[in-house]
PDB file of N, CA and C in Angstrom:
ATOM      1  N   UNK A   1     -55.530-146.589 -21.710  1.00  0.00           N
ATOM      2  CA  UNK A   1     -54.217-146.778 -22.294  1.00  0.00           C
ATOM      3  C   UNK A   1     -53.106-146.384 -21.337  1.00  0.00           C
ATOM      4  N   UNK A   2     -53.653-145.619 -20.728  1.00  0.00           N
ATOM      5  CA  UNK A   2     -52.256-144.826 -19.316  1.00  0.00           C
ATOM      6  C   UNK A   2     -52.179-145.640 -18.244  1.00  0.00           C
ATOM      7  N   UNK A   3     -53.709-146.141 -17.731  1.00  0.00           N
ATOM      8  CA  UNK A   3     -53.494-146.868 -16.648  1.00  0.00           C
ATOM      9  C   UNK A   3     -52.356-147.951 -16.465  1.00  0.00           C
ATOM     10  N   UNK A   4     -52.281-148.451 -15.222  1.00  0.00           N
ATOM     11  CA  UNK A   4     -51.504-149.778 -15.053  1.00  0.00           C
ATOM     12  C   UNK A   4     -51.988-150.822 -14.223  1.00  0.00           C
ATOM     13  N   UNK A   5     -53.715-150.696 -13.743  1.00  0.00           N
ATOM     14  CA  UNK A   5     -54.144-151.477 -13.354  1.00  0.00           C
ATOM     15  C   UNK A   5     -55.442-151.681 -13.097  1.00  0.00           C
ATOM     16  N   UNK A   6     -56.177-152.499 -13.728  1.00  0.00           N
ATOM     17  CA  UNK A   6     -57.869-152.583 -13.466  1.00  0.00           C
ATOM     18  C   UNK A   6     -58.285-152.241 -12.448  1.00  0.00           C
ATOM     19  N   UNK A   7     -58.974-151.770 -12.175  1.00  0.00           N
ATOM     20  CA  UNK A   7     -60.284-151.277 -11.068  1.00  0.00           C
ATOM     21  C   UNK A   7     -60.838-152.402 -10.413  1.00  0.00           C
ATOM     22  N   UNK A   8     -61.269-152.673  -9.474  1.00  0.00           N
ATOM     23  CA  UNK A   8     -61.961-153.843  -8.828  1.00  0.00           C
ATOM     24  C   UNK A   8     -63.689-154.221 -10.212  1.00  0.00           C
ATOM     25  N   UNK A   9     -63.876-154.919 -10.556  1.00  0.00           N
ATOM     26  CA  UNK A   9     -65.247-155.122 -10.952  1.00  0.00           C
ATOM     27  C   UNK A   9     -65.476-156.688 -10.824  1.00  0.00           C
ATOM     28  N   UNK A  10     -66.476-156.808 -11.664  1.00  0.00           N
ATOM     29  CA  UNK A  10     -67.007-157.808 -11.723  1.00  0.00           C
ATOM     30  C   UNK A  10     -67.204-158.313 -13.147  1.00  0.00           C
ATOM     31  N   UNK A  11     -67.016-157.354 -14.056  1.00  0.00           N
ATOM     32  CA  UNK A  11     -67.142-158.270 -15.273  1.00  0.00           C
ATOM     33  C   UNK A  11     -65.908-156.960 -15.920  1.00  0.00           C
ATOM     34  N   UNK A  12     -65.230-157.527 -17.015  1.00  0.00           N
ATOM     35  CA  UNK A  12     -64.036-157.015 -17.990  1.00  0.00           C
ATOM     36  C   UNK A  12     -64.922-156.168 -19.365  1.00  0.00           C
ATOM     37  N   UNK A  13     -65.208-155.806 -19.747  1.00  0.00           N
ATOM     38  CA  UNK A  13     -66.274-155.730 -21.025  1.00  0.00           C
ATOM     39  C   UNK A  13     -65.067-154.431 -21.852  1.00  0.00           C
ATOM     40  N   UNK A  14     -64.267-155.027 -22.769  1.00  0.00           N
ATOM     41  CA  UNK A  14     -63.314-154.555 -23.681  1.00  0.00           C
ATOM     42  C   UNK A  14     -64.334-154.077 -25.291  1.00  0.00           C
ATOM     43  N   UNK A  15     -64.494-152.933 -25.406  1.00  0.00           N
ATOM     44  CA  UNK A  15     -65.341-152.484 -26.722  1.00  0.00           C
ATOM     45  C   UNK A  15     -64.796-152.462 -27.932  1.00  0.00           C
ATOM     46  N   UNK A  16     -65.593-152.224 -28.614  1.00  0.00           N
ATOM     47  CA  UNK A  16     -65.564-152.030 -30.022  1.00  0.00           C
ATOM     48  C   UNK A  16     -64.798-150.824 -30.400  1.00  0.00           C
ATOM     49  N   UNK A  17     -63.220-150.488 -30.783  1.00  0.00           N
ATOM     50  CA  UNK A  17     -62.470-149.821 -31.011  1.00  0.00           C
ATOM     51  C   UNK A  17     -61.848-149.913 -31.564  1.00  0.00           C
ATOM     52  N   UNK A  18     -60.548-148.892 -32.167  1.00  0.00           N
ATOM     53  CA  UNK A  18     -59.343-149.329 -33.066  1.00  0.00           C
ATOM     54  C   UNK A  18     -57.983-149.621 -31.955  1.00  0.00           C
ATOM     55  N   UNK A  19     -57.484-150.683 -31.587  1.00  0.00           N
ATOM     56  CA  UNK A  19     -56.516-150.969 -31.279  1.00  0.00           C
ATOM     57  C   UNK A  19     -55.551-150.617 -32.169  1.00  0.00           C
ATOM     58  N   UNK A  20     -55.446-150.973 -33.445  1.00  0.00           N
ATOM     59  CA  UNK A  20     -54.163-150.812 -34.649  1.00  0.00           C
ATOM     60  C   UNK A  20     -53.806-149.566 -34.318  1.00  0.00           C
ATOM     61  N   UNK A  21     -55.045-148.446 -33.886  1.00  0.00           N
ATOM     62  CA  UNK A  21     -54.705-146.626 -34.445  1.00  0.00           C
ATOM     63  C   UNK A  21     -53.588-146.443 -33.053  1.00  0.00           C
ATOM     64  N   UNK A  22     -53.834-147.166 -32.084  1.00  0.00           N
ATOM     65  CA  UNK A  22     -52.936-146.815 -30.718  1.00  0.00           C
ATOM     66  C   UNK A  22     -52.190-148.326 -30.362  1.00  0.00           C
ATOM     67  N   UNK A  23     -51.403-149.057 -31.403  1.00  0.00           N
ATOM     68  CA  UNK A  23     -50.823-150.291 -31.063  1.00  0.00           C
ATOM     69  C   UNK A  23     -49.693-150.275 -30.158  1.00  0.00           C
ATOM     70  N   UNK A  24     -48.544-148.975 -30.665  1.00  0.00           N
ATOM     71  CA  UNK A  24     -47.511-148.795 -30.047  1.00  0.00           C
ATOM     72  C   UNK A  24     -48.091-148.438 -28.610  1.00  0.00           C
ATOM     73  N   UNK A  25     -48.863-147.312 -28.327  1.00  0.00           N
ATOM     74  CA  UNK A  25     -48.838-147.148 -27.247  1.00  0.00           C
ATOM     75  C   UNK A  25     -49.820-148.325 -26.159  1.00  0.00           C
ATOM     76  N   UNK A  26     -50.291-148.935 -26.969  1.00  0.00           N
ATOM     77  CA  UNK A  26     -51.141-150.316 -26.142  1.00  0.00           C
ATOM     78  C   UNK A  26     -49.906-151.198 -25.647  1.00  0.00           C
ATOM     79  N   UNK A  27     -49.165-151.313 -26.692  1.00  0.00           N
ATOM     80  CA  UNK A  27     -48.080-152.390 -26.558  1.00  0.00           C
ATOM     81  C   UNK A  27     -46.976-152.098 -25.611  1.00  0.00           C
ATOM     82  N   UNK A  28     -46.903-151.087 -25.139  1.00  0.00           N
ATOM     83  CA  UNK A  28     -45.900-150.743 -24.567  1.00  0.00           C
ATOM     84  C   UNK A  28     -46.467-150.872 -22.817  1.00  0.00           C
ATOM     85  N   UNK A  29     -47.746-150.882 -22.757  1.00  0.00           N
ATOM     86  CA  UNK A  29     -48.418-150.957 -21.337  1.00  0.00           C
ATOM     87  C   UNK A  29     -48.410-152.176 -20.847  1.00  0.00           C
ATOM     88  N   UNK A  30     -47.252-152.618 -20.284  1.00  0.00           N
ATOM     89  CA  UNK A  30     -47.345-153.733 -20.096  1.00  0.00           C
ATOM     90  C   UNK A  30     -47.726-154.557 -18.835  1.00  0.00           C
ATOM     91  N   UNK A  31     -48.251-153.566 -17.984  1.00  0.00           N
ATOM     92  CA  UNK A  31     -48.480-153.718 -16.402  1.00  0.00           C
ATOM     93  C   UNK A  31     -50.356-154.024 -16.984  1.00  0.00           C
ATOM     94  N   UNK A  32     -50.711-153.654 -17.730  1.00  0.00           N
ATOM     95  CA  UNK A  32     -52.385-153.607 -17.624  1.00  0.00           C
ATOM     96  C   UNK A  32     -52.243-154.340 -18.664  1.00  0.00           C
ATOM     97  N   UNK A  33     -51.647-154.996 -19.465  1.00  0.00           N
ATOM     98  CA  UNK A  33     -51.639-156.456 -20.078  1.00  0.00           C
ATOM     99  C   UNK A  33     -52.174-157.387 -19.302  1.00  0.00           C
ATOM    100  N   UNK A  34     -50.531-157.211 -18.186  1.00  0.00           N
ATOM    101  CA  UNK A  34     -50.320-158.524 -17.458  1.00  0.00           C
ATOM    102  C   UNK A  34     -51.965-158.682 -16.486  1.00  0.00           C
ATOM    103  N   UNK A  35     -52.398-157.427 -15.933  1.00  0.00           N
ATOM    104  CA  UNK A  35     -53.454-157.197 -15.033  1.00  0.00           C
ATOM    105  C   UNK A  35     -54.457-158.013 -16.189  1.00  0.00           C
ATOM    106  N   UNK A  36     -54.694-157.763 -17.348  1.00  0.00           N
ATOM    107  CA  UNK A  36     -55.668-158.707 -17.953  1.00  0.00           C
ATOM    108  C   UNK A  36     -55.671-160.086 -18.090  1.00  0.00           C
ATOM    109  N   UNK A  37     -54.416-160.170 -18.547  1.00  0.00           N
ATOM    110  CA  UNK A  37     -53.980-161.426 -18.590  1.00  0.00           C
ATOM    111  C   UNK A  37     -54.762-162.243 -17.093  1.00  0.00           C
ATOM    112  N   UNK A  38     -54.535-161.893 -16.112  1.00  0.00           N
ATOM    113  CA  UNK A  38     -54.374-162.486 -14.446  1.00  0.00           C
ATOM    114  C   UNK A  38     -55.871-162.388 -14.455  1.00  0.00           C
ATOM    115  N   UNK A  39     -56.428-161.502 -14.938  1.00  0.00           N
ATOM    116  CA  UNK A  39     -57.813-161.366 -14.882  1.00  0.00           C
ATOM    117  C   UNK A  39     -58.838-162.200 -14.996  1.00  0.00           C
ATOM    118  N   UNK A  40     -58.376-162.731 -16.347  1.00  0.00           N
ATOM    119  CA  UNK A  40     -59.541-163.963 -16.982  1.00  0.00           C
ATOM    120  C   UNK A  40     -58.939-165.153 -16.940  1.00  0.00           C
ATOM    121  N   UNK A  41     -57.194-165.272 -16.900  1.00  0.00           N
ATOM    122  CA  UNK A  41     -57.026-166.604 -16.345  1.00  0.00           C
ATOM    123  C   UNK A  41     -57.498-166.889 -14.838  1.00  0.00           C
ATOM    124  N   UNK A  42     -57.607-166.195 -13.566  1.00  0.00           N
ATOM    125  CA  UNK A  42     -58.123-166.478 -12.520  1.00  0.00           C
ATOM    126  C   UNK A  42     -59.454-166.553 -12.394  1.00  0.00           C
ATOM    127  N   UNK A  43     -60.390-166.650 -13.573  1.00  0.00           N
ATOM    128  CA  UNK A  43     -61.728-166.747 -13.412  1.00  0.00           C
ATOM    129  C   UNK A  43     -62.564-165.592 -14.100  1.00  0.00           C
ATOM    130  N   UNK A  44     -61.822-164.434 -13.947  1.00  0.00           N
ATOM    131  CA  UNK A  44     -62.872-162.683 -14.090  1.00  0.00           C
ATOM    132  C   UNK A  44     -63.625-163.524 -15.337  1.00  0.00           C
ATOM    133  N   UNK A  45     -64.798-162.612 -15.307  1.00  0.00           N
ATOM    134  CA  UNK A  45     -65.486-162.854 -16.431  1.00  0.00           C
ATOM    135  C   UNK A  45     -65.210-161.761 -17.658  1.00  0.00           C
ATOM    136  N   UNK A  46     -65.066-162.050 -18.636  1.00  0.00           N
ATOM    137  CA  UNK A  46     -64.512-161.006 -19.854  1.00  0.00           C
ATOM    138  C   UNK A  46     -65.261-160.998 -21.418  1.00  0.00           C
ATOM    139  N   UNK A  47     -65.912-159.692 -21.730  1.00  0.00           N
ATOM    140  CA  UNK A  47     -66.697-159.448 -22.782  1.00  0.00           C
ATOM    141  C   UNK A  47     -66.034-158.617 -23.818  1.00  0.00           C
ATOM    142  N   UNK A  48     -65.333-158.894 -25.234  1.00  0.00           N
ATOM    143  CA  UNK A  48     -64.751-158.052 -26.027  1.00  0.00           C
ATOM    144  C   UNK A  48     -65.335-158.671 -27.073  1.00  0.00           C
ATOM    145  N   UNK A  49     -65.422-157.373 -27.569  1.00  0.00           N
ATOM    146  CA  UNK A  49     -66.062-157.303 -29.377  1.00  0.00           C
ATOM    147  C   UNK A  49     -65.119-156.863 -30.321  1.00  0.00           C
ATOM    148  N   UNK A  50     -64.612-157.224 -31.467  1.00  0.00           N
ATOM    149  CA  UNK A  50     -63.950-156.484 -32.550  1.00  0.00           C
ATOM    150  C   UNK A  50     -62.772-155.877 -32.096  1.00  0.00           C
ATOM    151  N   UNK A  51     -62.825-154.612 -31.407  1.00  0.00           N
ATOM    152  CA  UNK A  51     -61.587-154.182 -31.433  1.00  0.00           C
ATOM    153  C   UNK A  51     -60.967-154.747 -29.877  1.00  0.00           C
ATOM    154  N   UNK A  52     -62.043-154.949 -29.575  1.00  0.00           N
ATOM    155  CA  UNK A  52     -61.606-155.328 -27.874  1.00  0.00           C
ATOM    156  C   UNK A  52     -61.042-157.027 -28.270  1.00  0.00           C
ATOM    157  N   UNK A  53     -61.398-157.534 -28.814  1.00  0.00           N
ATOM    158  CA  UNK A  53     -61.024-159.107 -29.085  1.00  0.00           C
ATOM    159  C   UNK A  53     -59.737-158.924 -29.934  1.00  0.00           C
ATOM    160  N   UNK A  54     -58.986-158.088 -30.888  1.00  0.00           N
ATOM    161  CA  UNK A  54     -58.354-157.788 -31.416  1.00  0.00           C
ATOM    162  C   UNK A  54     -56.995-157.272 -30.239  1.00  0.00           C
ATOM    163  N   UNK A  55     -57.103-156.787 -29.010  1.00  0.00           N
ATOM    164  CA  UNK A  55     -56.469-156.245 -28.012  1.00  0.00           C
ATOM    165  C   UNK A  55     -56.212-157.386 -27.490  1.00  0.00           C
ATOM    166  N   UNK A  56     -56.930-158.591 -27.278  1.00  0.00           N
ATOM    167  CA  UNK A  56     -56.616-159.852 -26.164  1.00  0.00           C
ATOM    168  C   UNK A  56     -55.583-160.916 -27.188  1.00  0.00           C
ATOM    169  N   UNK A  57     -55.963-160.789 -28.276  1.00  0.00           N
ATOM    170  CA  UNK A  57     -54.960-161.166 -29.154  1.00  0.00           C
ATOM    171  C   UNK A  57     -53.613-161.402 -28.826  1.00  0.00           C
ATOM    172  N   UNK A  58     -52.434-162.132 -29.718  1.00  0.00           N
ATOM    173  CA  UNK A  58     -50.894-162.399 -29.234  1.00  0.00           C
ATOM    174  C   UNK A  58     -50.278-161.226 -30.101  1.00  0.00           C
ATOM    175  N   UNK A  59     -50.541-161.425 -31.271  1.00  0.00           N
ATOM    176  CA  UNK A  59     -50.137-160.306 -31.947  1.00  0.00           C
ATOM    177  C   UNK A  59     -50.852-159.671 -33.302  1.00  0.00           C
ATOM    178  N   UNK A  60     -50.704-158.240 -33.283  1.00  0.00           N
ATOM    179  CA  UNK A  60     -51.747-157.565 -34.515  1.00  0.00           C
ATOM    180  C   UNK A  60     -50.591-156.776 -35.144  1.00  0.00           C
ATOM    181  N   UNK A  61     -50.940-157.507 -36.484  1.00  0.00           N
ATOM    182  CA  UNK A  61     -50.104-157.144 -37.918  1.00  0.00           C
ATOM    183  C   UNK A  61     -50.810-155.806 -38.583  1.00  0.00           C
ATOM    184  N   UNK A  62     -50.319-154.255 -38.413  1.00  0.00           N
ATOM    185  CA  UNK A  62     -50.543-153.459 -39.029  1.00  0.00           C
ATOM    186  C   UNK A  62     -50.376-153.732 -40.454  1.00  0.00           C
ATOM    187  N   UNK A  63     -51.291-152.559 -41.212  1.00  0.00           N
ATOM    188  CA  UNK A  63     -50.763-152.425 -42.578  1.00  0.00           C
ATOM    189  C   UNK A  63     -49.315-152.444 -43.073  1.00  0.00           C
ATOM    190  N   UNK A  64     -48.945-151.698 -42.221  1.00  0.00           N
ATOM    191  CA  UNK A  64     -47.562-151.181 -42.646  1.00  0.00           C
ATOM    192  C   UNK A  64     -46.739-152.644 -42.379  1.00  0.00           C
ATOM    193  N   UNK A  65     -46.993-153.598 -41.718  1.00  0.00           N
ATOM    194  CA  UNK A  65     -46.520-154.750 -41.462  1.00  0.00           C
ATOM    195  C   UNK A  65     -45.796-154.959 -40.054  1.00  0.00           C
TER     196      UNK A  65
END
């Protein structure tokens, strides 16, 4: 969540987590967005489950709205 830029690898693999519980502070990182973003549009290969597929998302509607 602090970082601002992926690590060299070879594959992306985003887990099974709560994005909603840390939205503000996900949302506000916007340097390791963009680093994802660049990631899998240039090819990287990328594995997310549930909460990780929920993070690659455009936008996530809390409860609270």
């Amino acid at each position: 969540m602090d970082d601002d830029r992926l690590p060299k690898a070879d594959i992306l693999y985003l887990s099974d987590r709560y994005p909603e519980l840390y939205a503000e502070k996900l949302s506000v990182n916007v340097a390791m967005r963009n680093q994802i973003t660049s990631y899998f549009r240039y090819g990287g290969f990328t594995y997310a489950e549930c909460g990780g597929m929920m993070y690659l998302c455009t936008t996530i509607t809390l409860k609270a709205g």
